[in-house]
Protein backbone atom coordinates (compact mmCIF):
# COMPACT_ATOMS: atom_id res chain seq x y z
CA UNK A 1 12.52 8.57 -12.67
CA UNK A 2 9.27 8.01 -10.53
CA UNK A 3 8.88 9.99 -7.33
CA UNK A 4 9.54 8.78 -4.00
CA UNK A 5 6.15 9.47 -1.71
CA UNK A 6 5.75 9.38 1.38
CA UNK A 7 2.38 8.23 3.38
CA UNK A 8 1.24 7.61 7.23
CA UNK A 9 -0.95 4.93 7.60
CA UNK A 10 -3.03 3.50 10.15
CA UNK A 11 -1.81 -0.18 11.49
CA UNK A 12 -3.37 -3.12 11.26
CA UNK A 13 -2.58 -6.49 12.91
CA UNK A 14 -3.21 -8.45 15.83
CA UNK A 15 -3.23 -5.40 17.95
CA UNK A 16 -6.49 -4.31 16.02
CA UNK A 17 -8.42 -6.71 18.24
CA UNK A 18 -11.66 -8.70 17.02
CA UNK A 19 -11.76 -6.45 13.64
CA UNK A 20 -8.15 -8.34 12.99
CA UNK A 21 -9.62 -11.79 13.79
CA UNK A 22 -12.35 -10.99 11.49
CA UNK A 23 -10.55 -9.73 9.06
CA UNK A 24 -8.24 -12.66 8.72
CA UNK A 25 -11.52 -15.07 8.42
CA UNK A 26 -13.20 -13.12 5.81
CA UNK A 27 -9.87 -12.92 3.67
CA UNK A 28 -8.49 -16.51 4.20
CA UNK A 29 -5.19 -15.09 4.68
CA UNK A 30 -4.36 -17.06 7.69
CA UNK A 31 -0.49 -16.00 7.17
CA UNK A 32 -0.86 -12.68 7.90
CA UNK A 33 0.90 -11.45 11.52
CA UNK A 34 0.44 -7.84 10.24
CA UNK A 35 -0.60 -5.39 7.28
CA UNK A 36 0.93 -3.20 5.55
CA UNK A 37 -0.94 -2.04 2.45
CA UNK A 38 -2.08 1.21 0.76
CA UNK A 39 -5.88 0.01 1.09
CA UNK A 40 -7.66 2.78 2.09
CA UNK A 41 -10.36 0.59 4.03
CA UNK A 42 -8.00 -1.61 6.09
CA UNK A 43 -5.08 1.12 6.41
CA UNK A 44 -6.61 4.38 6.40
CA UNK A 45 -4.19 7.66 5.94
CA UNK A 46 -3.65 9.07 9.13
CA UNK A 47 -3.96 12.70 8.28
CA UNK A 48 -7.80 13.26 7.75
CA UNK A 49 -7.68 16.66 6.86
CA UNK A 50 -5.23 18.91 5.15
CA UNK A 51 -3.81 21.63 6.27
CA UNK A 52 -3.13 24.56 4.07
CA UNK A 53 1.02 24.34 4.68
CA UNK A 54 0.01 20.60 4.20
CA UNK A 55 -0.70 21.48 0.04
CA UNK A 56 3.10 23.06 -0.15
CA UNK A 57 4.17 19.36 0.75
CA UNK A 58 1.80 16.92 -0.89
CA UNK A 59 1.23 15.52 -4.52
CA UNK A 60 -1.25 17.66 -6.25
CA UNK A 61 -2.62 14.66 -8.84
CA UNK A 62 -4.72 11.72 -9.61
CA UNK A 63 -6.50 11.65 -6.07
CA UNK A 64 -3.35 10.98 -4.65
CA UNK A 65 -3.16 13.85 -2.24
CA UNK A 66 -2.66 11.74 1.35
CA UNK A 67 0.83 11.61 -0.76
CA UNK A 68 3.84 13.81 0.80
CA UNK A 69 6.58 14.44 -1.32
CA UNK A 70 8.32 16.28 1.94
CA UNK A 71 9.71 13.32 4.17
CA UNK A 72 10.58 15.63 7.18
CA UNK A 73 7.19 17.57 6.77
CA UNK A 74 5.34 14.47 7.04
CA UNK A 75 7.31 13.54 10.07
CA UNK A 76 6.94 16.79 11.83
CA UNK A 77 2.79 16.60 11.21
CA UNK A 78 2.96 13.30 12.74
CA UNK A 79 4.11 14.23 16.02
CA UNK A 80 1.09 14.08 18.22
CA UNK A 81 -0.34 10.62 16.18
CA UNK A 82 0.34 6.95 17.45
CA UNK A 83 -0.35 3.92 15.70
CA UNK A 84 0.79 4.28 12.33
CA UNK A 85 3.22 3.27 9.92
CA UNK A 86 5.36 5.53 7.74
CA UNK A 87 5.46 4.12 4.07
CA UNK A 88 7.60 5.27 1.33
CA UNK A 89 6.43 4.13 -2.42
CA UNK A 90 6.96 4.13 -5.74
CA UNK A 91 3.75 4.19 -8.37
CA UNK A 92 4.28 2.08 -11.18
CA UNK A 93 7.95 1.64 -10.56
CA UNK A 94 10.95 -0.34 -13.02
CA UNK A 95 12.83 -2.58 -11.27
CA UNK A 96 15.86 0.16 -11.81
CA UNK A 97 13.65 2.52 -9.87
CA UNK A 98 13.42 0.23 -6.50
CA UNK A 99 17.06 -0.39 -6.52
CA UNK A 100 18.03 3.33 -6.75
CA UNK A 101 15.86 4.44 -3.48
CA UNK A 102 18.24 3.48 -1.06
CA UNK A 103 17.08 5.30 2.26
CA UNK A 104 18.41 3.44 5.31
CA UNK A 105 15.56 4.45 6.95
CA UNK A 106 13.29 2.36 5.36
CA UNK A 107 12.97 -1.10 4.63
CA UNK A 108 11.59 -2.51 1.69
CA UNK A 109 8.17 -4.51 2.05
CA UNK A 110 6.70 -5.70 -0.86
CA UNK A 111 4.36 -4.87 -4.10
CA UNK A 112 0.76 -3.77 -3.32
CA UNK A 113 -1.61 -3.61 -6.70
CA UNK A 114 -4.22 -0.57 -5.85
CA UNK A 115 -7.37 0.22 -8.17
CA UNK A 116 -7.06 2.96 -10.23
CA UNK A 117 -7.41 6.05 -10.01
CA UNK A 118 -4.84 6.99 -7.84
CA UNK A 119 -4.99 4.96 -4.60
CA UNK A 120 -8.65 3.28 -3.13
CA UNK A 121 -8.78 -0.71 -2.76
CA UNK A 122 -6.00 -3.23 -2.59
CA UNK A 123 -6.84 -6.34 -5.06
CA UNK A 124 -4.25 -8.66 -2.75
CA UNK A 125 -6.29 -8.22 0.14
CA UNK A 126 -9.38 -6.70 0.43
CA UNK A 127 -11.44 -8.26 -2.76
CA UNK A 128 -11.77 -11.71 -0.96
CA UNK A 129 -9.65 -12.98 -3.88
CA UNK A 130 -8.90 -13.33 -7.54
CA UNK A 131 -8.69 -17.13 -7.90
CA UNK A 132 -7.18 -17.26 -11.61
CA UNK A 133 -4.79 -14.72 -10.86
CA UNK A 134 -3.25 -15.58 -7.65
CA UNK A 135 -3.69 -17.92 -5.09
CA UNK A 136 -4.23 -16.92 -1.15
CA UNK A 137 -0.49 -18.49 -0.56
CA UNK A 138 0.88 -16.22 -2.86
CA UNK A 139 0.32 -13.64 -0.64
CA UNK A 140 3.19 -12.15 2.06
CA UNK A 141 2.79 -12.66 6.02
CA UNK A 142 2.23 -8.55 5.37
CA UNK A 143 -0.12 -8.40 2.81
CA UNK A 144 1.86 -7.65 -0.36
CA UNK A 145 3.45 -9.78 -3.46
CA UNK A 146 7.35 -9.97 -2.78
CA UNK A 147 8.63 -10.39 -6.35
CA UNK A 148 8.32 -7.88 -9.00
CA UNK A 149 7.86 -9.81 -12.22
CA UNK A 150 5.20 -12.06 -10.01
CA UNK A 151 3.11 -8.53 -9.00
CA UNK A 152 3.62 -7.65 -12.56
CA UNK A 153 2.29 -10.96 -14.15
CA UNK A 154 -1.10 -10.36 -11.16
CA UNK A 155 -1.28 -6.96 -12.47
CA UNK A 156 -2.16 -7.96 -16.29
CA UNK A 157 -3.89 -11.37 -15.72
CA UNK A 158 -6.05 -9.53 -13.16
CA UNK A 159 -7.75 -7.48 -16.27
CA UNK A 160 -7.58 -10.74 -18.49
CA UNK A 161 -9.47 -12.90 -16.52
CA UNK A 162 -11.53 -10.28 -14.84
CA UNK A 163 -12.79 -7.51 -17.34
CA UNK A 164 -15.56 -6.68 -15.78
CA UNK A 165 -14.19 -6.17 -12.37
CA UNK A 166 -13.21 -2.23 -11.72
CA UNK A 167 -10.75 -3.87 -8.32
CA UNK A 168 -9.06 -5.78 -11.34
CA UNK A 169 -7.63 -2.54 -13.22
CA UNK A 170 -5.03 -1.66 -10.63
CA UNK A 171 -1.50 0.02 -9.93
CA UNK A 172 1.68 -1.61 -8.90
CA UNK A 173 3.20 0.31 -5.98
CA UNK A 174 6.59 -0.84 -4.20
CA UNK A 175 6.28 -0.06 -0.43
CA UNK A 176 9.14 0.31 1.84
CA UNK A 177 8.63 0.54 5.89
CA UNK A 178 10.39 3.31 8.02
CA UNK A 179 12.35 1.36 10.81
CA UNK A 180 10.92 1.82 14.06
């Protein structure tokens, strides 16, 4: 079974001010009221800088180390930040795999598909599109895919009709959304 990580990240909606309203013109993705992605560019990881009791708690692989595998720890280092929104995700996950992470906590948001290695740029919504893979309406009022097969089928026509394209060879990641 794939792990269950844990990641604060910065928000970003109509809160974010004239960044948001440009944001939303450059993208076309006029549906948006908030997002909620793993981009590293429009949703930043809150903790900047690790800690050395921060490397007892986080994953140790494939760049991935703004990933905490210690839900509580995470919470506790967040104490003093504001603005942010506590994710929980799965990395290339079966549909058995999102069923079985039942944390009432949480609430489940969507599919994200992240460039590879490890976690950088979201193709959804921060490559100003991928016409013969998806279409702008195809995209959640947060940002993400909401069916599985559907981020699946993005995932492998995104390297068929875009070889050349390094945003195009990407990870599926279900997110979920700690409750407020």
């Amino acid at each position: 079974m794939s792990n269950i990580w844990y990641i604060a990240v910065q928000q970003f909606g109509p809160s974010s001010g004239k960044k948001w309203d440009e944001y939303l013109e450059w993208s076309k993705l006029s549906q948006l009221n908030e997002l909620i992605s793993l981009d590293i560019m429009l949703c930043p990881p809150i903790i900047e800088r690790l800690s050395d009791e921060d490397w007892q708690h986080n994953v140790h692989a494939d760049y991935l180390i703004d990933f905490f595998t210690d839900l509580e720890y995470l919470l506790e280092r967040l104490a003093s930040h504001i603005g942010h929104n506590v994710l929980a995700v799965i990395r290339e996950p079966t549909p058995e795999q999102i069923q079985t992470f039942t944390d009432e906590r949480f609430i489940f948001q969507g599919f994200d598909l992240i460039e590879q290695p490890g976690c950088g740029i979201s193709a959804i919504v921060n490559c100003g599109g991928f016409n013969q893979s998806f279409k702008p309406t195809d995209v959640s009022a947060i940002g993400l895919f909401d069916n599985y097969e559907f981020a699946r089928t993005v995932q492998q026509r995104l390297q068929e009709h875009y070889p050349n394209e390094i945003h195009a060879y990407c990870c599926l990641w279900a997110i979920w959304k700690m409750r407020e």
